[in-house]
C-alpha atoms as a PDB file:
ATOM      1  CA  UNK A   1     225.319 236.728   1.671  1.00  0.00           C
ATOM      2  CA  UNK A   2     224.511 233.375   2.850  1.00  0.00           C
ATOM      3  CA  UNK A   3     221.828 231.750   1.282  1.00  0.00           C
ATOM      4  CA  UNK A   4     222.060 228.353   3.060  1.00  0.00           C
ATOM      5  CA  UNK A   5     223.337 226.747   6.053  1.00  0.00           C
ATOM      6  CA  UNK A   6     223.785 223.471   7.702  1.00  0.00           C
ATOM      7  CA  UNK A   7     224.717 222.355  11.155  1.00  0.00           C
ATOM      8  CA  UNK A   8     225.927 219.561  12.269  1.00  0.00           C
ATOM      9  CA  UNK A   9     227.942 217.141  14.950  1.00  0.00           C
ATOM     10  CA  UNK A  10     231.206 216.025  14.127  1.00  0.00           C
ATOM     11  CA  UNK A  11     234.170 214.434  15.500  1.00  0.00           C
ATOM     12  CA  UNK A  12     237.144 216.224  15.677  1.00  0.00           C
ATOM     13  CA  UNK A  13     239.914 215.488  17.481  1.00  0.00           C
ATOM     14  CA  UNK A  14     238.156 212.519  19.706  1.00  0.00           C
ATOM     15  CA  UNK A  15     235.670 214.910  20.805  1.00  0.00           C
ATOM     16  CA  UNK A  16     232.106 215.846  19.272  1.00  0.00           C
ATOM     17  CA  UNK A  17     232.333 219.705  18.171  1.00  0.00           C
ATOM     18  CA  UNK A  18     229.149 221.708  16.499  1.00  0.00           C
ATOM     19  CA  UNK A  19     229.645 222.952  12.888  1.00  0.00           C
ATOM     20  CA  UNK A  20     227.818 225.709  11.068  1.00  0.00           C
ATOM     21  CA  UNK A  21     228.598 225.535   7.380  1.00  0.00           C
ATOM     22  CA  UNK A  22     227.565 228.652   5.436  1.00  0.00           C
ATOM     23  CA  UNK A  23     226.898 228.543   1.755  1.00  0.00           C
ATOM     24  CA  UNK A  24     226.592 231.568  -0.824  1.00  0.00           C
ATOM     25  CA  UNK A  25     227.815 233.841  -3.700  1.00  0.00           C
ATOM     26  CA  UNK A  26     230.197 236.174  -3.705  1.00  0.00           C
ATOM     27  CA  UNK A  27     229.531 239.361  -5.570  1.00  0.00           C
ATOM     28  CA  UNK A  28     231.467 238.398  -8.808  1.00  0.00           C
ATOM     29  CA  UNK A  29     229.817 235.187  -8.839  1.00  0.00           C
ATOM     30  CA  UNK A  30     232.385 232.746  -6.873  1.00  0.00           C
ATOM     31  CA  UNK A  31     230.503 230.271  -4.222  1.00  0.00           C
ATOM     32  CA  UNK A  32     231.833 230.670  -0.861  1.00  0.00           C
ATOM     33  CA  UNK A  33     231.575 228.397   2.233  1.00  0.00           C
ATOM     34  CA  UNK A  34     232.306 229.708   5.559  1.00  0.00           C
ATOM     35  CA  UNK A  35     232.773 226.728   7.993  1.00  0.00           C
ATOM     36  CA  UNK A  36     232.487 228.256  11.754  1.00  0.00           C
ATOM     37  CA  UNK A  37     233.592 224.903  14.222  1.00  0.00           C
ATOM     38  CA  UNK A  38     233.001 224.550  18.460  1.00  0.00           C
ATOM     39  CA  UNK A  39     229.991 226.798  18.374  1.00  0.00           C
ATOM     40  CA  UNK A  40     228.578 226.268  21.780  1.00  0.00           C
ATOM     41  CA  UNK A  41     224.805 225.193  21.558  1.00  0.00           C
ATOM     42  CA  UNK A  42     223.199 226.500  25.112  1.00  0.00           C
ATOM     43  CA  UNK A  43     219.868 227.631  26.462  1.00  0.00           C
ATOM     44  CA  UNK A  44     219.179 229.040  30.187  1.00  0.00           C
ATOM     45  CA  UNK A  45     216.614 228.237  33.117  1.00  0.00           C
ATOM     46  CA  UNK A  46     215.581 230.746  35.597  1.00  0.00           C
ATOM     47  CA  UNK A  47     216.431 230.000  38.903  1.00  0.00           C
ATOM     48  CA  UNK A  48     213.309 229.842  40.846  1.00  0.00           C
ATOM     49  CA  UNK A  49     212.473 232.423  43.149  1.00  0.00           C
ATOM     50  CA  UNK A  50     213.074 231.611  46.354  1.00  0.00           C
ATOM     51  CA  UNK A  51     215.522 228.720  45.411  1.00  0.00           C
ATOM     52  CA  UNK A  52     219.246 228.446  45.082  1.00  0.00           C
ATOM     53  CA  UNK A  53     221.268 227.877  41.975  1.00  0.00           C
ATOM     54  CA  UNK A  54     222.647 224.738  43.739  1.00  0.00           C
ATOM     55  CA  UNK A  55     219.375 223.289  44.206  1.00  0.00           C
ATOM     56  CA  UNK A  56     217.993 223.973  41.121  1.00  0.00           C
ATOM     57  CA  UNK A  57     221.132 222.234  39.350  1.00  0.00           C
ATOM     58  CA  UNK A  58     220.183 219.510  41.336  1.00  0.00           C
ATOM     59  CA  UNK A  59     217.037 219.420  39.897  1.00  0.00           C
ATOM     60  CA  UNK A  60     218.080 220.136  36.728  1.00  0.00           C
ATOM     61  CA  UNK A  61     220.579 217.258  36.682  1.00  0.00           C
ATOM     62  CA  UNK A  62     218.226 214.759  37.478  1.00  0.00           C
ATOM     63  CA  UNK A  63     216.189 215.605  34.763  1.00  0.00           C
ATOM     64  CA  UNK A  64     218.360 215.890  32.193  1.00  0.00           C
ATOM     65  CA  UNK A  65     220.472 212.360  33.145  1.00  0.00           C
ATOM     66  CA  UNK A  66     218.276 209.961  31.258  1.00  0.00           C
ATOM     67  CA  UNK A  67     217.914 212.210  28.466  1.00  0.00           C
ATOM     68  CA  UNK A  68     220.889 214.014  26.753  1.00  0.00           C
ATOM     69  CA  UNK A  69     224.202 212.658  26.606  1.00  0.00           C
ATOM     70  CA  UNK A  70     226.041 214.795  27.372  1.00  0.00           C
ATOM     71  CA  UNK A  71     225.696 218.527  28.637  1.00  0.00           C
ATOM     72  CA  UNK A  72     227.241 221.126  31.074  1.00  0.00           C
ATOM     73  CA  UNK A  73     226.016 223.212  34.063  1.00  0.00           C
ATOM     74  CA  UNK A  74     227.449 226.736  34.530  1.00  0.00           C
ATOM     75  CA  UNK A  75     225.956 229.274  36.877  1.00  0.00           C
ATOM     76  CA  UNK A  76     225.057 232.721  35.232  1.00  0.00           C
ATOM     77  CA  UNK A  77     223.468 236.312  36.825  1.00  0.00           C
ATOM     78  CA  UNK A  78     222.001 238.176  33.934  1.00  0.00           C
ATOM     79  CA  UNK A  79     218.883 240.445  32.800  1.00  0.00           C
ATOM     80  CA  UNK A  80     215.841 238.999  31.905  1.00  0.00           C
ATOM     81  CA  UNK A  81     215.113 239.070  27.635  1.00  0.00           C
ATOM     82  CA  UNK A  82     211.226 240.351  29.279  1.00  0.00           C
ATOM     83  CA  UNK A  83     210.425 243.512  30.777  1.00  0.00           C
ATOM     84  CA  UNK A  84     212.386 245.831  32.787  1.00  0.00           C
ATOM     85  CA  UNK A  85     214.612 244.735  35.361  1.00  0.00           C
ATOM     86  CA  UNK A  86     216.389 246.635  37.881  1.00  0.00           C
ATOM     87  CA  UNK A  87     219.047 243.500  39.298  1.00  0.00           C
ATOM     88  CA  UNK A  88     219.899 240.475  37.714  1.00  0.00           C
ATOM     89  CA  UNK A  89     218.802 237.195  37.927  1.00  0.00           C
ATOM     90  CA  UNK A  90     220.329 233.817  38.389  1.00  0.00           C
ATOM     91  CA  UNK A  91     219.941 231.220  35.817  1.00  0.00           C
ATOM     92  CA  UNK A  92     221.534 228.037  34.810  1.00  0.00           C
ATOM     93  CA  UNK A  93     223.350 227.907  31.680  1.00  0.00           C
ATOM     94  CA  UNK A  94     223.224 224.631  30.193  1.00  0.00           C
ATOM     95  CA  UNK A  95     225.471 223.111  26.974  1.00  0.00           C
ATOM     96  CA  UNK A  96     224.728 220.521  25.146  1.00  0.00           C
ATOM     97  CA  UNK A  97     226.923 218.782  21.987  1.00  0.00           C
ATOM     98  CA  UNK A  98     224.022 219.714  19.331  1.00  0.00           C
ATOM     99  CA  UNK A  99     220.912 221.493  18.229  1.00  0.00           C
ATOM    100  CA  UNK A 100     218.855 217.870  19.044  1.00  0.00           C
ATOM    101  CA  UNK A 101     220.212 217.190  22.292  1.00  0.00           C
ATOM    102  CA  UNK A 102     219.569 220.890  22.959  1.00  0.00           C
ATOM    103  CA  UNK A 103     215.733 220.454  21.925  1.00  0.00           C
ATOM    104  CA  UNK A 104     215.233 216.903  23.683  1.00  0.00           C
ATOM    105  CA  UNK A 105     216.669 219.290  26.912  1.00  0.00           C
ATOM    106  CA  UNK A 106     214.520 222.332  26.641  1.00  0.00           C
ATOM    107  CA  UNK A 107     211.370 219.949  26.351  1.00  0.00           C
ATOM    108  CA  UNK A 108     212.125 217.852  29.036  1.00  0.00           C
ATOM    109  CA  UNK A 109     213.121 221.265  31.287  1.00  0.00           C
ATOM    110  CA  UNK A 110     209.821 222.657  30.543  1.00  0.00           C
ATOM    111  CA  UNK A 111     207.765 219.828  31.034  1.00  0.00           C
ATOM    112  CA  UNK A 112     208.999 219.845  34.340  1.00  0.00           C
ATOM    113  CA  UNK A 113     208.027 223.602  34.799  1.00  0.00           C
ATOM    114  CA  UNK A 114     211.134 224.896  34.858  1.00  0.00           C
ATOM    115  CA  UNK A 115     210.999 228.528  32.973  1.00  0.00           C
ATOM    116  CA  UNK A 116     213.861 229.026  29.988  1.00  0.00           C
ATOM    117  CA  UNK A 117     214.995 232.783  29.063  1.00  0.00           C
ATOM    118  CA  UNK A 118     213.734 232.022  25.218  1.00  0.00           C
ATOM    119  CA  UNK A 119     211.450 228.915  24.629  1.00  0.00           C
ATOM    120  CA  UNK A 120     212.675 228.775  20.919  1.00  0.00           C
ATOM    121  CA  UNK A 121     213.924 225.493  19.995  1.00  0.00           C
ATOM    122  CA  UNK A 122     215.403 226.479  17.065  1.00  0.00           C
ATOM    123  CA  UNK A 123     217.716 229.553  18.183  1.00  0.00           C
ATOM    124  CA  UNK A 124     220.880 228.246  19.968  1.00  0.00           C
ATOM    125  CA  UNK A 125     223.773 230.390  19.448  1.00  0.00           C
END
């Protein structure tokens, strides 16, 4: 059972990767550490009704050029996380190199009224 955990961005090989480290106690007593590497740190935006998915990258884009690094667009169809939906949706999934780039993203998405599928800034894998 893990009983603590630490992420981090490191370099490996020339290129910034996310690490989860996961500390705890085996059974008979041993400490374990499970190191999980390239975890992809993401969050989605709704698509506006009424808008495209191209447009709304644009948007998106200018947004987030001044603020985060680094980060990558892909476009996604899925359900909603709220209520019942009969089709799905189109969002924009957006990756970012960390957990604080990720949080300096959502905030600056939101303030611009954009909706996210979850508005926690702590969840991001």
């Amino acid at each position: 059972m893990a009983i603590e955990n630490k992420g981090s961005t490191e370099r490996i090989n020339e290129t910034y990767r996310y690490v989860l480290r996961l500390y705890g106690h085996l059974i008979n007593g041993q400490k374990v550490l499970v190191t999980l590497i390239d975890i992809q740190v993401l969050f989605d935006i709704l698509v506006p009704d009424g808008g495209t998915p191209d447009e709304c990258e644009e948007n998106v884009n200018k947004i987030l050029s001044g603020i985060v690094k680094s980060f990558k667009i892909k476009h996604i169809k899925a359900f909603s996380f709220w209520g019942y939906h009969i089709e799905k949706k189109s969002y924009l999934r957006i990756y970012t190199n960390g957990t604080g780039e990720r949080k300096k993203a959502i905030q600056a998405i939101q303030e611009n009224n954009f909706e996210i599928a979850s508005d926690d800034l702590y969840l991001f894998h």
